[in-house]
PDB file of N, CA and C in Angstrom:
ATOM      1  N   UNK A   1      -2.879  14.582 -17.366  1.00  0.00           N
ATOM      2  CA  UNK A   1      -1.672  13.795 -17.344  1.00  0.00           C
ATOM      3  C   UNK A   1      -0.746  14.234 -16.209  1.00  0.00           C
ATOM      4  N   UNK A   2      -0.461  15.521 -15.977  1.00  0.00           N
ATOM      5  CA  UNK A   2       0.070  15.847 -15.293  1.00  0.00           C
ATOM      6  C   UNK A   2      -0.540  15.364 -13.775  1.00  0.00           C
ATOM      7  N   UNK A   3      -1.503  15.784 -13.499  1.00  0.00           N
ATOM      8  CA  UNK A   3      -2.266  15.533 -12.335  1.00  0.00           C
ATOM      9  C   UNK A   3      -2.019  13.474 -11.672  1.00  0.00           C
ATOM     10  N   UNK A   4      -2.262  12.983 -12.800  1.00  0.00           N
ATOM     11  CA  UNK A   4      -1.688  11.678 -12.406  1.00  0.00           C
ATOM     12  C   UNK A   4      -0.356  11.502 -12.226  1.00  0.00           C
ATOM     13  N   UNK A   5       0.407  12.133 -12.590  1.00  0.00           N
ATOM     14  CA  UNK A   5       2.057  12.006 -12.487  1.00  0.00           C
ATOM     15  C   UNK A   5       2.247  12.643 -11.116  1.00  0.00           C
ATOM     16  N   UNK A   6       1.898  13.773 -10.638  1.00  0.00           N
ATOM     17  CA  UNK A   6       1.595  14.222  -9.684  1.00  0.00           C
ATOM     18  C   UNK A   6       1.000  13.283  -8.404  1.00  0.00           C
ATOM     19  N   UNK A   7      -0.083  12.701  -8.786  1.00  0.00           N
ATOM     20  CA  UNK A   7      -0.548  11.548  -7.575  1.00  0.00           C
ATOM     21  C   UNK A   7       0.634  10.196  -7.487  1.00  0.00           C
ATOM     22  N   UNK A   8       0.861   9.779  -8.774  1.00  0.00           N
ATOM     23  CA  UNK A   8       2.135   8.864  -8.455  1.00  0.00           C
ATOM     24  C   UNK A   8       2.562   8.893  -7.480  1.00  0.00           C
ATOM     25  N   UNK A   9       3.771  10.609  -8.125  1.00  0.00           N
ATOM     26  CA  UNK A   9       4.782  10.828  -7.048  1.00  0.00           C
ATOM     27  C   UNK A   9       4.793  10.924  -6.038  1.00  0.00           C
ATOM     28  N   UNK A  10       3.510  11.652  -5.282  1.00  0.00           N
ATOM     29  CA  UNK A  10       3.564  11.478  -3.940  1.00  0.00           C
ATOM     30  C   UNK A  10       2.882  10.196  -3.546  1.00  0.00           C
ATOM     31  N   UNK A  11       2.322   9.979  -4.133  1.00  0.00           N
ATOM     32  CA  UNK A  11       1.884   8.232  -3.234  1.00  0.00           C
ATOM     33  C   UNK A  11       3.321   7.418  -3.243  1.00  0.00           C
ATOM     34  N   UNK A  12       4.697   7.550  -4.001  1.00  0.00           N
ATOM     35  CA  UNK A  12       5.690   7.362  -3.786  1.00  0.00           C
ATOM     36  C   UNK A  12       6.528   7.645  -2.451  1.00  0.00           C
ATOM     37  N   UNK A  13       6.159   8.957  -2.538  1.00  0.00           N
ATOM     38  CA  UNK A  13       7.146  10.044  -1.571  1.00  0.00           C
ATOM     39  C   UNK A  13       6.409   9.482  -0.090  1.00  0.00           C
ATOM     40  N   UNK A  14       5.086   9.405  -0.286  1.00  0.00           N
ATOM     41  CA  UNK A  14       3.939   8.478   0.878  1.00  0.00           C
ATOM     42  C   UNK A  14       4.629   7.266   1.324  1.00  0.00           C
ATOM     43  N   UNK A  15       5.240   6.404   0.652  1.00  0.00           N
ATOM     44  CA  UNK A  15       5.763   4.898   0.722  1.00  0.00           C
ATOM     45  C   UNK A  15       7.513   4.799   1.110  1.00  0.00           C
ATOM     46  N   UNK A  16       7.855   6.005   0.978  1.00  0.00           N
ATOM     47  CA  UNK A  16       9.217   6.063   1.013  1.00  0.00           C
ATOM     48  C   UNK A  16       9.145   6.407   2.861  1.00  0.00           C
ATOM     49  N   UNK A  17       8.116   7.444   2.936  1.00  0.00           N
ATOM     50  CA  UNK A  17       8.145   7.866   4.293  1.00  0.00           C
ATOM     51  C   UNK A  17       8.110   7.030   5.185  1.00  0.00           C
ATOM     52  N   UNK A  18       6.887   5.584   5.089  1.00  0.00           N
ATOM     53  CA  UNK A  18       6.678   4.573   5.833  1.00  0.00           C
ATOM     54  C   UNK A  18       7.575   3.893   5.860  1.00  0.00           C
ATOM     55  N   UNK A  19       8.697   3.529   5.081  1.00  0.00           N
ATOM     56  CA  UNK A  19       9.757   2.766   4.483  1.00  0.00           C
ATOM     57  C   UNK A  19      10.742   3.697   6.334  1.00  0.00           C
ATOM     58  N   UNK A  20      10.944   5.046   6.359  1.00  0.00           N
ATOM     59  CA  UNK A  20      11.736   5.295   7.276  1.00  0.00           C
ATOM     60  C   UNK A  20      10.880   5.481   8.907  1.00  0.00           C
ATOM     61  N   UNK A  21       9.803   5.535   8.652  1.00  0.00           N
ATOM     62  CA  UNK A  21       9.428   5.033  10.213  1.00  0.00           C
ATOM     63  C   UNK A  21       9.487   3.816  10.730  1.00  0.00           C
ATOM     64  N   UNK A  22       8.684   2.782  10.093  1.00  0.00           N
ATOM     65  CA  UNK A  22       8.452   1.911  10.281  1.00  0.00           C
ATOM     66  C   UNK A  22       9.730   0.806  10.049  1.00  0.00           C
ATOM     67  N   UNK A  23      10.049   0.277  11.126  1.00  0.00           N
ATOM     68  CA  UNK A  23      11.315  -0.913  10.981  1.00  0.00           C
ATOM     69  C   UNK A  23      10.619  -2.104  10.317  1.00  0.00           C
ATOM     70  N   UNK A  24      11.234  -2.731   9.364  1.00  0.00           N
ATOM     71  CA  UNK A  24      10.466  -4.167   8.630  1.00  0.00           C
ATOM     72  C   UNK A  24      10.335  -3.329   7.349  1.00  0.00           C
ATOM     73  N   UNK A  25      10.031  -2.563   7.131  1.00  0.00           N
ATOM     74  CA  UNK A  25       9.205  -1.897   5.965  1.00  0.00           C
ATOM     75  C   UNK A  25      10.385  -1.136   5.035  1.00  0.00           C
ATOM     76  N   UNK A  26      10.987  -1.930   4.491  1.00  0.00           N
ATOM     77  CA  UNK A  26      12.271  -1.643   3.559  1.00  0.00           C
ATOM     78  C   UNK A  26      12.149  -1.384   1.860  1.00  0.00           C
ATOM     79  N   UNK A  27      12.944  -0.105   1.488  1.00  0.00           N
ATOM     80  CA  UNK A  27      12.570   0.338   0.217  1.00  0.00           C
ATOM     81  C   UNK A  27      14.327   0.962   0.289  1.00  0.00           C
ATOM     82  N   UNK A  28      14.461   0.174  -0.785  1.00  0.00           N
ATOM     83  CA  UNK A  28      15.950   0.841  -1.351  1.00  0.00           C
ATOM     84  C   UNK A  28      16.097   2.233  -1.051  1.00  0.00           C
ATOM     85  N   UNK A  29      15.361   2.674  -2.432  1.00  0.00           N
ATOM     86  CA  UNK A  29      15.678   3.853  -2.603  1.00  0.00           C
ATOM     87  C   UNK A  29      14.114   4.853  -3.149  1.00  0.00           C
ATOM     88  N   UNK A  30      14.109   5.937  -3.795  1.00  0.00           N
ATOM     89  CA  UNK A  30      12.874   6.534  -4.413  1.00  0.00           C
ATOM     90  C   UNK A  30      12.649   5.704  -5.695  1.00  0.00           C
ATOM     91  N   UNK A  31      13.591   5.432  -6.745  1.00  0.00           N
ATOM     92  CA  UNK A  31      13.054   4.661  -7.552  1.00  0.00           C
ATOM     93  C   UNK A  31      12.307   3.530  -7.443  1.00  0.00           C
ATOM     94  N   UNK A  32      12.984   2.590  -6.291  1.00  0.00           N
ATOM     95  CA  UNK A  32      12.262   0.853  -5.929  1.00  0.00           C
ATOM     96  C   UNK A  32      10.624   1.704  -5.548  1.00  0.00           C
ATOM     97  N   UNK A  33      10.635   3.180  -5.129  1.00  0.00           N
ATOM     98  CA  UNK A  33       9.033   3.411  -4.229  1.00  0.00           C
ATOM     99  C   UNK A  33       8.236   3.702  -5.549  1.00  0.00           C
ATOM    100  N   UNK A  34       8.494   4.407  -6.436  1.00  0.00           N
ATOM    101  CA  UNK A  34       7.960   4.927  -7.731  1.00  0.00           C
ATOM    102  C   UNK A  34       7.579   3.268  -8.505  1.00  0.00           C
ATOM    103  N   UNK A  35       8.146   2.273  -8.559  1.00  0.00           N
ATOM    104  CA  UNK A  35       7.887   0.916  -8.805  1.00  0.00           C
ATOM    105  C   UNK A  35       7.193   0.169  -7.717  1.00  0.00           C
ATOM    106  N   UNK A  36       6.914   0.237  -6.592  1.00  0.00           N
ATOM    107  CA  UNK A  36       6.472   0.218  -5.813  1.00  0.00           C
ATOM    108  C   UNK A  36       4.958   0.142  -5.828  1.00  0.00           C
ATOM    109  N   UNK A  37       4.821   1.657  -6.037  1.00  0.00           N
ATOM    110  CA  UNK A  37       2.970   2.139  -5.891  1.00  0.00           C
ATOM    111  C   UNK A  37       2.326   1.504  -7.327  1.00  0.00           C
ATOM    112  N   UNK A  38       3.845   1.490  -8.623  1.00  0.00           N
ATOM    113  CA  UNK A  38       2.830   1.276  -9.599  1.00  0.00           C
ATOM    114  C   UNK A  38       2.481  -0.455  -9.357  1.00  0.00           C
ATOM    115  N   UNK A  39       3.095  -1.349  -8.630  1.00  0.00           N
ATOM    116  CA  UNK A  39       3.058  -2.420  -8.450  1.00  0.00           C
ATOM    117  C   UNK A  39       1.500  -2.419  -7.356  1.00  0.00           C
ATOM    118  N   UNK A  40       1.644  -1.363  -6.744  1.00  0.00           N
ATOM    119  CA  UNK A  40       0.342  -1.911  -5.531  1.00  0.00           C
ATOM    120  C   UNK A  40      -0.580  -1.163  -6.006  1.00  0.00           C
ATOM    121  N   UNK A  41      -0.752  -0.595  -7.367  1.00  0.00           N
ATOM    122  CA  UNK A  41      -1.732  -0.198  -7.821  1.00  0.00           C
ATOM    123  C   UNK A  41      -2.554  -1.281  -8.944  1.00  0.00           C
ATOM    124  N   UNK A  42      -1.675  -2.078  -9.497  1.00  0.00           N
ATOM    125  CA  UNK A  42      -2.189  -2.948  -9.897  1.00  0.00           C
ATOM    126  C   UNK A  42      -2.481  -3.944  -9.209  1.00  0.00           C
ATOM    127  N   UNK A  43      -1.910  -4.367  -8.350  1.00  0.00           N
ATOM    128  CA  UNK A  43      -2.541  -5.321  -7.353  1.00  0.00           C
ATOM    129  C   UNK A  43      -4.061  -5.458  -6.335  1.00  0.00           C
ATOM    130  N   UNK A  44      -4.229  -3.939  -6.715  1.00  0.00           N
ATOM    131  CA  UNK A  44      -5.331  -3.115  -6.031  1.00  0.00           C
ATOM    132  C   UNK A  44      -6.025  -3.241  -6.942  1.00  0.00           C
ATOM    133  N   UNK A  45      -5.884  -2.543  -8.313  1.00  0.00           N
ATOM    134  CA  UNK A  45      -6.578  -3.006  -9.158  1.00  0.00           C
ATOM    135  C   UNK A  45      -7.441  -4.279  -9.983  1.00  0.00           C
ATOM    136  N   UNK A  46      -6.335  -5.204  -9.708  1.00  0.00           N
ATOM    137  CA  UNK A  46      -6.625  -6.517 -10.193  1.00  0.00           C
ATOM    138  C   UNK A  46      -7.040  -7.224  -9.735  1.00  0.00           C
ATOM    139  N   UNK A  47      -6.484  -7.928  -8.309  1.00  0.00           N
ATOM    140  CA  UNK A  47      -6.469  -8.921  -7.360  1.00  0.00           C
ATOM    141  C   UNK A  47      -7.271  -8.577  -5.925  1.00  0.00           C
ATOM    142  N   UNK A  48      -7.400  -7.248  -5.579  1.00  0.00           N
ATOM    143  CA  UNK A  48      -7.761  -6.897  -4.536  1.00  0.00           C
ATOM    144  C   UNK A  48      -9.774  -7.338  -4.609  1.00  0.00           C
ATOM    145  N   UNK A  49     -10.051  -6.606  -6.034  1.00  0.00           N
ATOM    146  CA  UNK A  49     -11.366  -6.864  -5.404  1.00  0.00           C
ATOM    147  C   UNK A  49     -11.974  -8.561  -6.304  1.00  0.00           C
ATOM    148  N   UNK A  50     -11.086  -9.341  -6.047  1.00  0.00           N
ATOM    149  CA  UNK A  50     -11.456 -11.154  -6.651  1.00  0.00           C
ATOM    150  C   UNK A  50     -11.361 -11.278  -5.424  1.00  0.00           C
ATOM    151  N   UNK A  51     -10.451 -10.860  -4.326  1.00  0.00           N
ATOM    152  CA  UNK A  51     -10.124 -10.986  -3.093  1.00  0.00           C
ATOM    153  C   UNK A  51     -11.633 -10.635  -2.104  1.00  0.00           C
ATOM    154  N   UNK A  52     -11.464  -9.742  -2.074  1.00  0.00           N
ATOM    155  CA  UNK A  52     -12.570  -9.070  -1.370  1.00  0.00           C
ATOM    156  C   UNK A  52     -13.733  -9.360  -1.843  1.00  0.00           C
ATOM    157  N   UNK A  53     -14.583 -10.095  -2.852  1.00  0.00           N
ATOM    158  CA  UNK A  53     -15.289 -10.942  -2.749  1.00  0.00           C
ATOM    159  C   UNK A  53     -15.831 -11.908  -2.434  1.00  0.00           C
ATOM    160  N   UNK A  54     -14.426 -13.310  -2.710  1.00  0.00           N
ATOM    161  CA  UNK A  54     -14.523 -14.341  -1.894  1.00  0.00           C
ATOM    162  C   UNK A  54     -14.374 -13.850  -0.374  1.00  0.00           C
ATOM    163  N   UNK A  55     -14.184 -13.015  -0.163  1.00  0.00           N
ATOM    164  CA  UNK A  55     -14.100 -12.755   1.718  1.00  0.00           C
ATOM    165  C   UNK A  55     -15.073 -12.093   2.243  1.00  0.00           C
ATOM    166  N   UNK A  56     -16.181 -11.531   1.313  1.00  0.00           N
ATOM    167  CA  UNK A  56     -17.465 -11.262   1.237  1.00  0.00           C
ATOM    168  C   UNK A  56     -18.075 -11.260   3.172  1.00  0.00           C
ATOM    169  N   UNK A  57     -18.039 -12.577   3.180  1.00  0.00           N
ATOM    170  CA  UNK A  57     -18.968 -13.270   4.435  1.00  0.00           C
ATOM    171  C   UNK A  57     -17.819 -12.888   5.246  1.00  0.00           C
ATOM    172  N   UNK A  58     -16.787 -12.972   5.368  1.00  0.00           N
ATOM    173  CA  UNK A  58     -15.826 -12.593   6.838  1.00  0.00           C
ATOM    174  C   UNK A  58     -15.818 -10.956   7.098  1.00  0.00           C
ATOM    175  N   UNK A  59     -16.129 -10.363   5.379  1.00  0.00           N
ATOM    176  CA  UNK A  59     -15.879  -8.794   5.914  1.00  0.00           C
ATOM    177  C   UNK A  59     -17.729  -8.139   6.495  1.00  0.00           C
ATOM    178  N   UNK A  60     -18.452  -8.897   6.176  1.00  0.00           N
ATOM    179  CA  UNK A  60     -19.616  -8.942   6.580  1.00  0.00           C
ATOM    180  C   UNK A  60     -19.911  -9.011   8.374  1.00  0.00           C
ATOM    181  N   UNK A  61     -19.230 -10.141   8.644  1.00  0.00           N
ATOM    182  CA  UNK A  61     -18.959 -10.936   9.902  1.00  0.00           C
ATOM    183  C   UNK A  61     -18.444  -9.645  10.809  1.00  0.00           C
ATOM    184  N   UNK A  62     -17.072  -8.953   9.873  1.00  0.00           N
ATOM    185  CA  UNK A  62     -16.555  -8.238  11.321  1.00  0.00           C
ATOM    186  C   UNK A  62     -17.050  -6.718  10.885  1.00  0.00           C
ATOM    187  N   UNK A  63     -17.755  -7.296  10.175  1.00  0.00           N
ATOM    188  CA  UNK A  63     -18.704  -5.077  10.128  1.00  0.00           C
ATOM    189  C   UNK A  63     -17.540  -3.873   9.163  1.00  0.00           C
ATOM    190  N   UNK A  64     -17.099  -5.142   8.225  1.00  0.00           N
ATOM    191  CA  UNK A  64     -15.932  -4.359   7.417  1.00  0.00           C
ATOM    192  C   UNK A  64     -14.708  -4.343   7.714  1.00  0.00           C
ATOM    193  N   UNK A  65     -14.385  -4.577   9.314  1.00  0.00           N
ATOM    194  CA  UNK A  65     -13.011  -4.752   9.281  1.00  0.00           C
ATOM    195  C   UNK A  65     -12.039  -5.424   8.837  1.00  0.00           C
ATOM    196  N   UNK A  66     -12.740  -6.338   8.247  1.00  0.00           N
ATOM    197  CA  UNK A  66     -11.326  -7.290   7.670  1.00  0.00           C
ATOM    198  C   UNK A  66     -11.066  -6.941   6.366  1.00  0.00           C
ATOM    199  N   UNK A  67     -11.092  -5.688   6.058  1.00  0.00           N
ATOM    200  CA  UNK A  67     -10.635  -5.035   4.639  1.00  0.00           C
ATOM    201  C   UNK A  67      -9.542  -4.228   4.854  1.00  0.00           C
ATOM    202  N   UNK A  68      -9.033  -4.011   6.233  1.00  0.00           N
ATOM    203  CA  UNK A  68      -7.625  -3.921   6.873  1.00  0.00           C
ATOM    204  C   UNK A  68      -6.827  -4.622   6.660  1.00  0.00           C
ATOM    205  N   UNK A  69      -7.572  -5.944   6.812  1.00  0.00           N
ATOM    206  CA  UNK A  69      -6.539  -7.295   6.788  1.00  0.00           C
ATOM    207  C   UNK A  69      -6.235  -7.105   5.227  1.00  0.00           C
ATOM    208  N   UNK A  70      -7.350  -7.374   4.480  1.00  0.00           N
ATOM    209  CA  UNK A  70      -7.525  -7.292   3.131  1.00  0.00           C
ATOM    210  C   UNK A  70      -6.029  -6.350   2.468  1.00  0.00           C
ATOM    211  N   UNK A  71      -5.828  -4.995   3.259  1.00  0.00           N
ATOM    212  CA  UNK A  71      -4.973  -4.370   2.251  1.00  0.00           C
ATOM    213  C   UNK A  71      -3.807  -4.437   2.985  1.00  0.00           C
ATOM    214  N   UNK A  72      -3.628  -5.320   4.172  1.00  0.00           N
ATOM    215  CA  UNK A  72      -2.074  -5.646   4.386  1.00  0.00           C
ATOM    216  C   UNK A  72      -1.831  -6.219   3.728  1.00  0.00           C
ATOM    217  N   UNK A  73      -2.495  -7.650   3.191  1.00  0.00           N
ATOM    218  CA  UNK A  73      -1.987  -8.585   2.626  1.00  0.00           C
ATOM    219  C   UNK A  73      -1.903  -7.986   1.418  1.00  0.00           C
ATOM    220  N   UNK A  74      -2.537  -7.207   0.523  1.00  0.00           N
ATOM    221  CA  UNK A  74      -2.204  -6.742  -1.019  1.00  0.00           C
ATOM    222  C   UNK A  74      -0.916  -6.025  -0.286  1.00  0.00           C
ATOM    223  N   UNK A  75      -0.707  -5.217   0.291  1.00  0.00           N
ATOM    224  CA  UNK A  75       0.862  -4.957   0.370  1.00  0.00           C
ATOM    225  C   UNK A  75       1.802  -5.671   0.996  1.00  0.00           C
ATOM    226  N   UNK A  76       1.699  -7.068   0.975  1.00  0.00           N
ATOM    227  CA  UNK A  76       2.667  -7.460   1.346  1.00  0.00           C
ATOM    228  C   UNK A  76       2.766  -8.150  -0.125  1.00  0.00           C
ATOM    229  N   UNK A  77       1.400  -8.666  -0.783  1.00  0.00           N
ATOM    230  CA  UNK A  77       2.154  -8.989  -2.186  1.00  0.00           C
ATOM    231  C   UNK A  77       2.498  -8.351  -2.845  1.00  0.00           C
ATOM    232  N   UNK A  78       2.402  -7.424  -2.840  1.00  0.00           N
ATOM    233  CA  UNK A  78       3.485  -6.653  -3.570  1.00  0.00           C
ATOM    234  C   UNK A  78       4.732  -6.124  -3.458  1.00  0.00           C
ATOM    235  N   UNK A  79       4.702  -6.133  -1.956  1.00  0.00           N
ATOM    236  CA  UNK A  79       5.975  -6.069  -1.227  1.00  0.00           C
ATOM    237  C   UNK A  79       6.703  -7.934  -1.964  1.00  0.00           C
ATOM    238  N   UNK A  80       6.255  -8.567  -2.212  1.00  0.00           N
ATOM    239  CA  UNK A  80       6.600  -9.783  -2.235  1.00  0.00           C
ATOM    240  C   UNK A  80       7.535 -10.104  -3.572  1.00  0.00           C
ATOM    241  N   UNK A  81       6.841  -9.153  -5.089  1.00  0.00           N
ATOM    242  CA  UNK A  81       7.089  -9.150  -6.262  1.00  0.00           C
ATOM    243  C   UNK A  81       7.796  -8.007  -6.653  1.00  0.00           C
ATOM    244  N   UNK A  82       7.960  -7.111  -6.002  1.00  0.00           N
ATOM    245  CA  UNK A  82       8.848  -5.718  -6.357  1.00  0.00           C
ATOM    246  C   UNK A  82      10.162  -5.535  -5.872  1.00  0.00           C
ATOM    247  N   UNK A  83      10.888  -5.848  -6.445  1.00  0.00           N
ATOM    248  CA  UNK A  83      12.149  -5.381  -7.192  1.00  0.00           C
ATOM    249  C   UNK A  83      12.732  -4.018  -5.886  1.00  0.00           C
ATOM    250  N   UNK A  84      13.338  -4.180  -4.680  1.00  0.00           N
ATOM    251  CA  UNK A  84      13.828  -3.500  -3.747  1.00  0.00           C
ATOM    252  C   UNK A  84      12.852  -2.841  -2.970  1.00  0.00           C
ATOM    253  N   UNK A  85      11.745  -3.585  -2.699  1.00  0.00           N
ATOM    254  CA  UNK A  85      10.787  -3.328  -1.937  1.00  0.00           C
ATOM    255  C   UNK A  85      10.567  -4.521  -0.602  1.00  0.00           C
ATOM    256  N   UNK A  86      10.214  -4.509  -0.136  1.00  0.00           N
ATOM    257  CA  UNK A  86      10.213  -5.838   1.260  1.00  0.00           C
ATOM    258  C   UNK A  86       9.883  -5.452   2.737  1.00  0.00           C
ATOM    259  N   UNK A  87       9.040  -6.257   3.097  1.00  0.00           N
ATOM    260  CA  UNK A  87       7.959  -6.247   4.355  1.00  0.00           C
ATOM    261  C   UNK A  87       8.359  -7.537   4.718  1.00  0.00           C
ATOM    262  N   UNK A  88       8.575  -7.361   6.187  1.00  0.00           N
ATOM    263  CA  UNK A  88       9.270  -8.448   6.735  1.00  0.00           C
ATOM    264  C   UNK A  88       8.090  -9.065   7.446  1.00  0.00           C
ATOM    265  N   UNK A  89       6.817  -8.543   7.865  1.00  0.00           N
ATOM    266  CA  UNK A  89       5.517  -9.679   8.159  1.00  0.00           C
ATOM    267  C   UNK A  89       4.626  -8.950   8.496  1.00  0.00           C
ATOM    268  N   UNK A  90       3.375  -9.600   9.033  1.00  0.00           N
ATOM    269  CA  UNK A  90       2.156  -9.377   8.431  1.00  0.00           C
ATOM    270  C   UNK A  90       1.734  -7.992   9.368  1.00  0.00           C
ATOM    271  N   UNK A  91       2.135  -7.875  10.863  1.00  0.00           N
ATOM    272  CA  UNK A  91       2.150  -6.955  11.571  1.00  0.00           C
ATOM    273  C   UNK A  91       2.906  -5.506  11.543  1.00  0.00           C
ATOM    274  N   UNK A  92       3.965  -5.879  10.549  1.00  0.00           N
ATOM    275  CA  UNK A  92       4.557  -4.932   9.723  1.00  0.00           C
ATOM    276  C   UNK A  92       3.483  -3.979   9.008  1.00  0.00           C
ATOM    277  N   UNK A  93       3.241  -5.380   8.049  1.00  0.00           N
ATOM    278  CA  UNK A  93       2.487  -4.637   7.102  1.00  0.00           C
ATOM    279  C   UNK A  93       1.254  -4.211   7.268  1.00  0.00           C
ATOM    280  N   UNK A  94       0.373  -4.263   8.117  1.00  0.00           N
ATOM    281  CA  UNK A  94      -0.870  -3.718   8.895  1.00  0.00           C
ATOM    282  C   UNK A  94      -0.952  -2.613   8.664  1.00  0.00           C
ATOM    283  N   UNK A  95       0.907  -2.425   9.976  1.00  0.00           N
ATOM    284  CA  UNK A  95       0.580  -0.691  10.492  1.00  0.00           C
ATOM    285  C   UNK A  95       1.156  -0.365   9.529  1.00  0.00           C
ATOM    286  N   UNK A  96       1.840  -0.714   8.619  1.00  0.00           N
ATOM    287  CA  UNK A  96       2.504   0.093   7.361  1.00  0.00           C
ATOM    288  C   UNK A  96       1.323   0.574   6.005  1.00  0.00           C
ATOM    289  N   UNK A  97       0.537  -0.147   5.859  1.00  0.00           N
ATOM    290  CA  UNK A  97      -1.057   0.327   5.531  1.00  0.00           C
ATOM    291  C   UNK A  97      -1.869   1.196   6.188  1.00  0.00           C
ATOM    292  N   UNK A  98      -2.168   0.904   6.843  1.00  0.00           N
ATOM    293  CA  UNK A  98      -2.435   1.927   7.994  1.00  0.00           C
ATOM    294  C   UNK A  98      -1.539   3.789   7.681  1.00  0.00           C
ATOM    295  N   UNK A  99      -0.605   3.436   8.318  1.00  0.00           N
ATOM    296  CA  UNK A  99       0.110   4.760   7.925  1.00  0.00           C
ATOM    297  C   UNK A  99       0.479   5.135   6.386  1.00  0.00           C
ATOM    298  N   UNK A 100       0.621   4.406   5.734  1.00  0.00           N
ATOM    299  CA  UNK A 100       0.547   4.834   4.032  1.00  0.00           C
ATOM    300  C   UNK A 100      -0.769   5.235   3.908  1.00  0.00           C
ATOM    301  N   UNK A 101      -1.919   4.796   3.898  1.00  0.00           N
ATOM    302  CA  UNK A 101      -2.981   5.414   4.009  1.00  0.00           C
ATOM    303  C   UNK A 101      -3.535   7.266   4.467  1.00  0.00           C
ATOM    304  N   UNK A 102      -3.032   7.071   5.405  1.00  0.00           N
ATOM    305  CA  UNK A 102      -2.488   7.780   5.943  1.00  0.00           C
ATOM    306  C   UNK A 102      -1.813   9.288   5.759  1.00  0.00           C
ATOM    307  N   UNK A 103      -0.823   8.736   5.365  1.00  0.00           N
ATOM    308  CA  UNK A 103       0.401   9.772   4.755  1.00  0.00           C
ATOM    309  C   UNK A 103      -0.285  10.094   3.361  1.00  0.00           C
ATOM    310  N   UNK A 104      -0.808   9.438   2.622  1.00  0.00           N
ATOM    311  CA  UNK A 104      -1.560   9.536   1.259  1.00  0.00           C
ATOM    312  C   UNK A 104      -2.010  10.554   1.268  1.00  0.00           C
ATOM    313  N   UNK A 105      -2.887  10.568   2.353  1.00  0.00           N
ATOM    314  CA  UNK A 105      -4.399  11.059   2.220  1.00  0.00           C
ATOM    315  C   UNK A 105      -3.742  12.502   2.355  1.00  0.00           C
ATOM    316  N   UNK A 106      -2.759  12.753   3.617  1.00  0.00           N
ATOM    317  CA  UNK A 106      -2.286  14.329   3.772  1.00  0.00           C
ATOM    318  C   UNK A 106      -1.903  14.654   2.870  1.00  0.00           C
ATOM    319  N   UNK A 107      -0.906  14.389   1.999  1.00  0.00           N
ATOM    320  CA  UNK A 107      -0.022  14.305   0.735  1.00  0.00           C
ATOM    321  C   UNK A 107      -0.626  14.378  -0.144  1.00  0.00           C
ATOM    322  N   UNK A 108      -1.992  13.670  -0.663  1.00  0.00           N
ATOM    323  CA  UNK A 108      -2.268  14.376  -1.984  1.00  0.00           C
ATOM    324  C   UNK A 108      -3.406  15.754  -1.487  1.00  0.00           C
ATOM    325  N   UNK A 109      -3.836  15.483  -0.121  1.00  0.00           N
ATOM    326  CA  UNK A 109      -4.487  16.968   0.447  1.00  0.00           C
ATOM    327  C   UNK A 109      -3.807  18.096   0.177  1.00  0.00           C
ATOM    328  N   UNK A 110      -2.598  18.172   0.406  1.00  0.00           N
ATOM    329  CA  UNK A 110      -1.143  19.292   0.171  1.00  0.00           C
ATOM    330  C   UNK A 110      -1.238  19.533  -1.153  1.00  0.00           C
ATOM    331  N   UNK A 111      -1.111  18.608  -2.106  1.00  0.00           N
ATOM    332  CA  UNK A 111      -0.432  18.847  -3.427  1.00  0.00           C
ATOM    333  C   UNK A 111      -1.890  19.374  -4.069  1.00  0.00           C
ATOM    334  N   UNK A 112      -3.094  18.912  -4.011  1.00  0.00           N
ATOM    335  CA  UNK A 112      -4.069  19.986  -4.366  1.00  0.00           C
ATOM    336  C   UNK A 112      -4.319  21.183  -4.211  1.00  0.00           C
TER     337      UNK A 112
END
């Protein structure tokens, strides 16, 4: 239990960071980010791979790359439905995937 409360938070603290590099990529505060991840975790969960099925043949086509595309657009819907969260467009949200990814990966490397 702990260990998941633990990954939360920093996949939070991950989203808050991109929130101050990246211009477009707006997050109130730490709470809107903590609502945030749990929002793009279900979206990841749910919607991402109905998604990534029907797109089957395009992610085929570009040798996997369009599963980049794939997880801008899950964060921009969720950027879309969360409550002091907001991505102002799609090039935003690319490199803001990109670097959340990113920042993740160091961040829960650290906290292990």
């Amino acid at each position: 239990m702990f260990k998941m409360i633990a990954n939360w938070i920093t996949s939070a603290l991950a989203l808050f960071l991109v929130s101050r590099l990246i211009s477009g990529f707006q997050i109130l505060d730490f709470r809107a980010a903590l609502l945030a991840v749990l929002v793009i975790g279900l979206v990841n969960a749910l919607i991402k791979p109905v998604f990534l099925l029907l797109t089957l043949p395009i992610s085929i086509l570009t040798l996997g790359l369009f599963t980049l595309v794939a997880n801008a657009l899950m964060l921009m819907l969720a950027g879309s439905i969360t409550p002091g969260f907001r991505i102002d467009g799609f090039g935003t949200a690319f490199i803001g995937s990109l670097l959340f990814s990113v920042l993740s990966m160091i961040l829960h490397a650290l906290v292990r």
